[in-house]
Protein backbone atom coordinates (compact mmCIF):
# COMPACT_ATOMS: atom_id res chain seq x y z
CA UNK A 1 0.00 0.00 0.00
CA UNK A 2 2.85 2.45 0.60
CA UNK A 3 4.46 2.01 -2.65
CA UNK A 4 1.44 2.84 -4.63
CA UNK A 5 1.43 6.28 -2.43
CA UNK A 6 5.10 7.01 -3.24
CA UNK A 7 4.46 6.08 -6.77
CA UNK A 8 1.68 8.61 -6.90
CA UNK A 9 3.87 11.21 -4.79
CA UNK A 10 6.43 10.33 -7.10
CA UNK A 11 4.30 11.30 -10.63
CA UNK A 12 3.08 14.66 -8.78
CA UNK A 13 6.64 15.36 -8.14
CA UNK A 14 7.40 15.14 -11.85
CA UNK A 15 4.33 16.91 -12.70
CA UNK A 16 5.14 19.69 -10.08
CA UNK A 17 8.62 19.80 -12.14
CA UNK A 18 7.38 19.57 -15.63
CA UNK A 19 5.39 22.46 -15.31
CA UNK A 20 7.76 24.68 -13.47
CA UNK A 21 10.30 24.31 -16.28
CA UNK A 22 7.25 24.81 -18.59
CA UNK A 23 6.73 28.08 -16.93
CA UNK A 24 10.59 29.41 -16.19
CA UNK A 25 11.45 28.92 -19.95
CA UNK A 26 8.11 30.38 -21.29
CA UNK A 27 9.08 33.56 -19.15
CA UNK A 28 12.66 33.68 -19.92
CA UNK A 29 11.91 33.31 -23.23
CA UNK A 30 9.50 36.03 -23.13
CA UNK A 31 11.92 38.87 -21.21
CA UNK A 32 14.53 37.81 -23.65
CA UNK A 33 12.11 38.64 -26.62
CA UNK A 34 10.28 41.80 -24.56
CA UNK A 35 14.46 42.91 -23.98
CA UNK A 36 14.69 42.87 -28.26
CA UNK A 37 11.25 44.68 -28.72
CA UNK A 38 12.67 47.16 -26.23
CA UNK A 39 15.44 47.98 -27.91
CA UNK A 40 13.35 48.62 -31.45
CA UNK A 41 10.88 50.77 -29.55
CA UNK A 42 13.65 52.84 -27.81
CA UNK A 43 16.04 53.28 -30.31
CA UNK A 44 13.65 53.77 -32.85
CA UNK A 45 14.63 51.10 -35.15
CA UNK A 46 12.58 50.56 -38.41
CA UNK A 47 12.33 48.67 -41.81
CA UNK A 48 14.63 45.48 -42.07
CA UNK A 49 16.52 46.34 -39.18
CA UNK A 50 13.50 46.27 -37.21
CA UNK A 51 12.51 42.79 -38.13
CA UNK A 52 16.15 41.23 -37.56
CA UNK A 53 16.09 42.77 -33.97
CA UNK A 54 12.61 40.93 -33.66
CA UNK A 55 13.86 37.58 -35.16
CA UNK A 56 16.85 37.86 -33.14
CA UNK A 57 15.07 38.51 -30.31
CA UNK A 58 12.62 35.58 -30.72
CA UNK A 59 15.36 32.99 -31.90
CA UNK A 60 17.10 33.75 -28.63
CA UNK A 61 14.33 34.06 -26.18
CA UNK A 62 13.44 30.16 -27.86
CA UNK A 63 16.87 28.22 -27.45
CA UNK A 64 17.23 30.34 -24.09
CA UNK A 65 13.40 28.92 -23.00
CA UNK A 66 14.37 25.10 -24.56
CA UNK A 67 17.77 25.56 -22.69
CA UNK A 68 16.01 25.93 -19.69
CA UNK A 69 13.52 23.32 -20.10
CA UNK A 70 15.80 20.72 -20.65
CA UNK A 71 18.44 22.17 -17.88
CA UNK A 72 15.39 21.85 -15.03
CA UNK A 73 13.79 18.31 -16.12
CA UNK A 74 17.44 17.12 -16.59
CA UNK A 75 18.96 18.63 -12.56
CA UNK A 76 15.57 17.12 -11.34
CA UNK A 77 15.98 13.50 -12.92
CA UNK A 78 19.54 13.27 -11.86
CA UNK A 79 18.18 14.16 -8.25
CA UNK A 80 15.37 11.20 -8.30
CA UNK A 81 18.29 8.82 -9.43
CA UNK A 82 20.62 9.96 -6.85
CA UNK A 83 16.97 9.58 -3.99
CA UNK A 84 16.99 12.98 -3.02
């Protein structure tokens, strides 16, 4: 009976963690984009130039977001292997 309730306390703990990396890389992606629109808003920056700062901005704020998705799920399965 106990190891069904650590197996459930177990899949809540990876849900808990899924979602918080879910979240953390959503927002860092979106500051890293918000940082690039910014910078086009403030400087003033139009035409072609504009849209590179935007693409930049958004190809960035993605690998940064998938960087820290996989960077969470991966410190929080070597910390289940390890018992913690």
């Amino acid at each position: 009976m106990e190891m069904g309730r650590e197996s459930r306390w177990e899949k809540d703990a990876m849900t808990v963690e899924i979602v918080f990396a879910l979240v953390t890389a959503a927002v860092l992606a979106a500051v890293i984009f918000a940082v690039a629109l910014t910078l086009v808003l403030a400087l003033g920056i139009s035409g072609a130039a504009e849209k590179n700062v935007l693409v930049g901005g958004a190809l960035l704020g993605a690998m940064a977001g998938v960087w820290r998705l996989v960077r969470v799920l991966l410190r929080f399965d070597e910390q289940r292997r390890m018992g913690r």
